[in-house]
Protein backbone atom coordinates (compact mmCIF):
# COMPACT_ATOMS: atom_id res chain seq x y z
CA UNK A 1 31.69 8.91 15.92
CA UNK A 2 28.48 9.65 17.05
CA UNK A 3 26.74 9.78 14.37
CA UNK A 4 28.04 6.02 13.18
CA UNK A 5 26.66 5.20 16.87
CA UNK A 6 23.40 6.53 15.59
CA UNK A 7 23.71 4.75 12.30
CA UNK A 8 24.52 1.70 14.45
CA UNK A 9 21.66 1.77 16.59
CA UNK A 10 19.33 2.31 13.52
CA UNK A 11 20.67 -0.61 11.37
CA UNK A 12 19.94 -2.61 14.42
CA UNK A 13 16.47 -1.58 15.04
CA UNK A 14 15.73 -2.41 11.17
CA UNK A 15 17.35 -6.25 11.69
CA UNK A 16 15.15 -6.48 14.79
CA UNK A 17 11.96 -5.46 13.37
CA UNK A 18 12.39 -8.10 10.71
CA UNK A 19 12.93 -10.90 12.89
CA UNK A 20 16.24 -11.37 13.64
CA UNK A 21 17.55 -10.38 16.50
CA UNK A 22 20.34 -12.29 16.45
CA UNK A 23 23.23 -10.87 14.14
CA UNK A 24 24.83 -14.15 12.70
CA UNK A 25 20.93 -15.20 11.95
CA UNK A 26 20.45 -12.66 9.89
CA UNK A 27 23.97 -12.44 8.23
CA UNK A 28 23.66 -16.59 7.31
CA UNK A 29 19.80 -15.80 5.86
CA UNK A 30 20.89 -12.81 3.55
CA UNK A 31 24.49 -13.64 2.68
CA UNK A 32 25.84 -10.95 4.09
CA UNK A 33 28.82 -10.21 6.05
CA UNK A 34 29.06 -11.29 9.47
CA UNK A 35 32.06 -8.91 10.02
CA UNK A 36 30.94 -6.32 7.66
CA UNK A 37 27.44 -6.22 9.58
CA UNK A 38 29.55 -5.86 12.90
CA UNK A 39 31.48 -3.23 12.46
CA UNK A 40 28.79 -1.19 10.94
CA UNK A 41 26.35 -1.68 14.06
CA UNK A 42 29.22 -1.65 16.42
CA UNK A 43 30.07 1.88 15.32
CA UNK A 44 33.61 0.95 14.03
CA UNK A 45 32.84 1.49 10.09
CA UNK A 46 30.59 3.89 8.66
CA UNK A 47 28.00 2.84 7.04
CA UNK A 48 28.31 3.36 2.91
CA UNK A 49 25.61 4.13 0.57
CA UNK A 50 26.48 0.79 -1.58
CA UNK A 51 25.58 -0.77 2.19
CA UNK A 52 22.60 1.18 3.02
CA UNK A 53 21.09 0.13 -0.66
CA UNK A 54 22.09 -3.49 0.50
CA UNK A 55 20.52 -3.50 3.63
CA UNK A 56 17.32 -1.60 2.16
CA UNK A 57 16.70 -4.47 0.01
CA UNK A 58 17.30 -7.58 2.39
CA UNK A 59 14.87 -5.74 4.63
CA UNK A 60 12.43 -5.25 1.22
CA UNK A 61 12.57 -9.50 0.87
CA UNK A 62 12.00 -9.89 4.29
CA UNK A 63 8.46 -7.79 3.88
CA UNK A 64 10.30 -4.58 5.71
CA UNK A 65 10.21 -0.96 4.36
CA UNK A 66 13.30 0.68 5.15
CA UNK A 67 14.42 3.80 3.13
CA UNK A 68 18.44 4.54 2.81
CA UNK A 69 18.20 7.87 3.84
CA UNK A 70 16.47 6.89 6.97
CA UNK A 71 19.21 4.27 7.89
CA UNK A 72 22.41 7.23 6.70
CA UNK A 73 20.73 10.16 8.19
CA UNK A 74 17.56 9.11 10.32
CA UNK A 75 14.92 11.40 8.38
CA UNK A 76 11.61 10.32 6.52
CA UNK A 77 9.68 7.43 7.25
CA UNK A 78 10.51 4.48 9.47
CA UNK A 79 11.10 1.01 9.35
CA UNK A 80 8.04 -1.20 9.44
CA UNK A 81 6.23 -3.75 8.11
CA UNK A 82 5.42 -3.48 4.22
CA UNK A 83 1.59 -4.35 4.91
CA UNK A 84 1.36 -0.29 6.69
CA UNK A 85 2.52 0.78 3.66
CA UNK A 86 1.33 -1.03 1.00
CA UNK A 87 -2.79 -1.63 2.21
CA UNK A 88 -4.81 -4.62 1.67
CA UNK A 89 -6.43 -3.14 -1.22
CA UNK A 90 -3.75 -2.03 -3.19
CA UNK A 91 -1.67 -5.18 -2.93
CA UNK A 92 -1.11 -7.02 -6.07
CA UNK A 93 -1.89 -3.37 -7.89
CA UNK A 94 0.80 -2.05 -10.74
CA UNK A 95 1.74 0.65 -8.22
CA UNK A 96 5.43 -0.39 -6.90
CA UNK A 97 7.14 0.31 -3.82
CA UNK A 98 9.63 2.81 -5.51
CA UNK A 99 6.34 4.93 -7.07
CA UNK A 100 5.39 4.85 -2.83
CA UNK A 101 8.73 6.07 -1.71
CA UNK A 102 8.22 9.00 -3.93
CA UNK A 103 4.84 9.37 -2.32
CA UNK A 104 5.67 9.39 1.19
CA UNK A 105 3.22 11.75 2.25
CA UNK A 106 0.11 10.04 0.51
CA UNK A 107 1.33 6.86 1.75
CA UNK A 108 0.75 7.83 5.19
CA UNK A 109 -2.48 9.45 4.42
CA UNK A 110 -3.69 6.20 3.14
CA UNK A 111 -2.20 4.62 6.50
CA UNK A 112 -4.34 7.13 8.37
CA UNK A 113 -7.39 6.45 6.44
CA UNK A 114 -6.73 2.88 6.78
CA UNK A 115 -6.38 3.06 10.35
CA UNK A 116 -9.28 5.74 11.05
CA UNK A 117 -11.41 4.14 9.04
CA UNK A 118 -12.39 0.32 10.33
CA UNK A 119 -13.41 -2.14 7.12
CA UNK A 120 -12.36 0.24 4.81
CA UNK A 121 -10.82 -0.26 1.10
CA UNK A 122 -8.86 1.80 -1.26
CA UNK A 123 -7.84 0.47 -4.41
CA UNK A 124 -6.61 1.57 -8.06
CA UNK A 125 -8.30 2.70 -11.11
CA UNK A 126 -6.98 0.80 -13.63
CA UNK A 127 -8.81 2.24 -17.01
CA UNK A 128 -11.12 5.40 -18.21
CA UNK A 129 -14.55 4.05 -16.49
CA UNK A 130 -14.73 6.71 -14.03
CA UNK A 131 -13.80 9.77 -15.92
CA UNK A 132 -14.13 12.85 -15.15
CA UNK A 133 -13.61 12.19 -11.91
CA UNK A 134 -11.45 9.53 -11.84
CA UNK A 135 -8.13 9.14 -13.97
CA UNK A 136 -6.63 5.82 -14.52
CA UNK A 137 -3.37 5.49 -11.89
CA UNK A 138 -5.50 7.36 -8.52
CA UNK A 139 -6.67 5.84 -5.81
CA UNK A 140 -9.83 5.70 -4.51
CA UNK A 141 -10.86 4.59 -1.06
CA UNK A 142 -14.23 4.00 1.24
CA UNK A 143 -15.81 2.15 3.94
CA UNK A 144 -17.58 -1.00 3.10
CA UNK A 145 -21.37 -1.63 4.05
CA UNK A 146 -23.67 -4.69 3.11
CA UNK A 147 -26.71 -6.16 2.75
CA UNK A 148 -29.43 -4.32 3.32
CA UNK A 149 -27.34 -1.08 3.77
CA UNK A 150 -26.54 -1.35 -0.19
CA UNK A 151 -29.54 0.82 -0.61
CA UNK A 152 -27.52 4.23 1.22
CA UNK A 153 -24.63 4.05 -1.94
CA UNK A 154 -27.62 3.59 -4.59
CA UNK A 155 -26.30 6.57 -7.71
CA UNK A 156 -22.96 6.94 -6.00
CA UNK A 157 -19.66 6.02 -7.24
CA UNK A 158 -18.31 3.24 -5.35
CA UNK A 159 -16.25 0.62 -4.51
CA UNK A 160 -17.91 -2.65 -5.55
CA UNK A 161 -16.49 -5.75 -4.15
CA UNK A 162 -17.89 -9.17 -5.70
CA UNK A 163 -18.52 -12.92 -4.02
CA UNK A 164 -14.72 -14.22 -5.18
CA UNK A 165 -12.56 -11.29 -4.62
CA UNK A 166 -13.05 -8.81 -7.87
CA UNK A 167 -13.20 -5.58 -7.06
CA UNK A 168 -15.35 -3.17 -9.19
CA UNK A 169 -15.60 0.61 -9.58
CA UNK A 170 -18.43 2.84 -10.38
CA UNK A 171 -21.79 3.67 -10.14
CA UNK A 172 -24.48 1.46 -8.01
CA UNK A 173 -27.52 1.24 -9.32
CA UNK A 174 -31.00 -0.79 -7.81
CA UNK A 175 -33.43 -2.52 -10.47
CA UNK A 176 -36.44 -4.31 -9.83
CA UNK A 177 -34.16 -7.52 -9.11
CA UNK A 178 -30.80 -6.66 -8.09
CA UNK A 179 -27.92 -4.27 -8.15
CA UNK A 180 -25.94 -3.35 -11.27
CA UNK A 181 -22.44 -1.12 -11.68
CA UNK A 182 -22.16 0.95 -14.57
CA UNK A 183 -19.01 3.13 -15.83
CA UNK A 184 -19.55 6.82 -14.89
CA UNK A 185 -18.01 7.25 -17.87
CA UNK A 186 -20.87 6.95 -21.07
CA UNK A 187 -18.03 6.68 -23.49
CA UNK A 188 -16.13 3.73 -21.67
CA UNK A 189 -15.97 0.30 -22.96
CA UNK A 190 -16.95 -1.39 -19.92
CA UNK A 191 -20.38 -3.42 -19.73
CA UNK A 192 -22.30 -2.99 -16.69
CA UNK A 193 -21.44 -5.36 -14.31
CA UNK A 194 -24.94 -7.27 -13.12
CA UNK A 195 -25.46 -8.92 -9.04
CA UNK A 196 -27.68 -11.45 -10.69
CA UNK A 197 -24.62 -12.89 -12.67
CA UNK A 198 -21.80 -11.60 -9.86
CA UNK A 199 -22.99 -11.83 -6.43
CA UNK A 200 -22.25 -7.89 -4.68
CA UNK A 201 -19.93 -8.87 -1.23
CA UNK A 202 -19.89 -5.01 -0.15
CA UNK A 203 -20.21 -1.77 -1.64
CA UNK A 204 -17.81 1.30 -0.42
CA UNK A 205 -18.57 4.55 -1.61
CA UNK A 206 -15.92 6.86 -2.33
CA UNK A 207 -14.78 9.44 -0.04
CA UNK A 208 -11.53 9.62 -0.84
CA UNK A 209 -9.57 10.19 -3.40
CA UNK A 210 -5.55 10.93 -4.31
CA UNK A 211 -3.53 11.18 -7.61
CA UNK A 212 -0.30 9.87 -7.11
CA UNK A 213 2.73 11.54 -9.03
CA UNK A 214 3.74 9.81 -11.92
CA UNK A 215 7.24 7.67 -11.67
């Protein structure tokens, strides 16, 4: 009994943190269960796996992480927001939630660095540009600087972020007119990318860096 009481109280704390603290709210939203949803957070049914998947993925369309074994058992990461675990940069990336889960501790590395680390940006390297140093599916991640402070990440590899939102990686280099990002990789396909045609935003170079496992 006491541990449905604990499953209780979690599945509770979940529904809260995604808005709805009221029980038949949430139950008319999702299509749940009204007396399903009871009995589960009242302690009177256990709560089954086929639920916990359930509840796990209302809470994923409502923008809420929530693991099953967290709700069944109350281990590994926490409900919260999606946005903590899925950063700024990374959003719209091919990396899915379910390559995350299996990632848990690099996830909350990349919270910490996130957090630590004010203005900064991680994002994905999508093709061969940066080899060796690079493979295509890590992450990379820096702080931004601008203007004038362009000049400190001239030869490094970086994070290049453009006037209109494309994001750029490699290496910064300074001409006698502007600022041009070229593959680290000679044998890559890629064309430099030139200021004069894109306008640079901010530049982060790279200070860290994480493989991901493969799915």
């Amino acid at each position: 009994m006491n541990d449905r009481k604990e499953v209780a109280e979690r599945l509770k704390v979940a529904r809260s943190l995604a808005g709805y603290g009221n029980r038949k709210n949430f139950c008319a939203q999702f299509d749940i269960s009204y007396d399903t949803l009871d009995a589960w957070e009242r302690g009177k049914n256990p709560l089954t796996s086929k639920g916990a998947k359930r509840i796990v993925e209302i809470l994923k369309s409502a923008e809420i992480y929530c693991s099953e074994d967290w709700l069944m058992t109350g281990e590994g990461l926490s409900p919260r927001p999606l946005k903590e675990i899925i950063p700024e940069g990374l959003k719209g990336s091919s990396a899915s939630l379910t390559l995350f889960e299996k990632n848990l501790t690099l996830v909350m590395e990349i919270s910490t660095f996130t957090t630590l680390n004010k203005d900064s940006i991680i994002t994905l390297i999508k093709d061969d540009t940066m080899l060796p140093f690079y493979e295509k599916g890590d992450h990379v991640g820096g702080t931004r600087i601008r203007g004038d402070d362009f000049k400190k990440a001239i030869l490094r590899r970086c994070i290049v972020e453009f006037v209109g939102g494309e994001i750029a990686v490699g290496q910064l280099k300074k001409t006698s007119s502007s600022y041009e990002v070229y593959p680290v990789n000679k044998e890559a396909s890629a064309t430099p990318l030139v200021e004069s045609s894109i306008k640079i935003s901010s530049v982060a170079p790279i200070v860290w860096h994480r493989t991901f496992l493969p799915e």
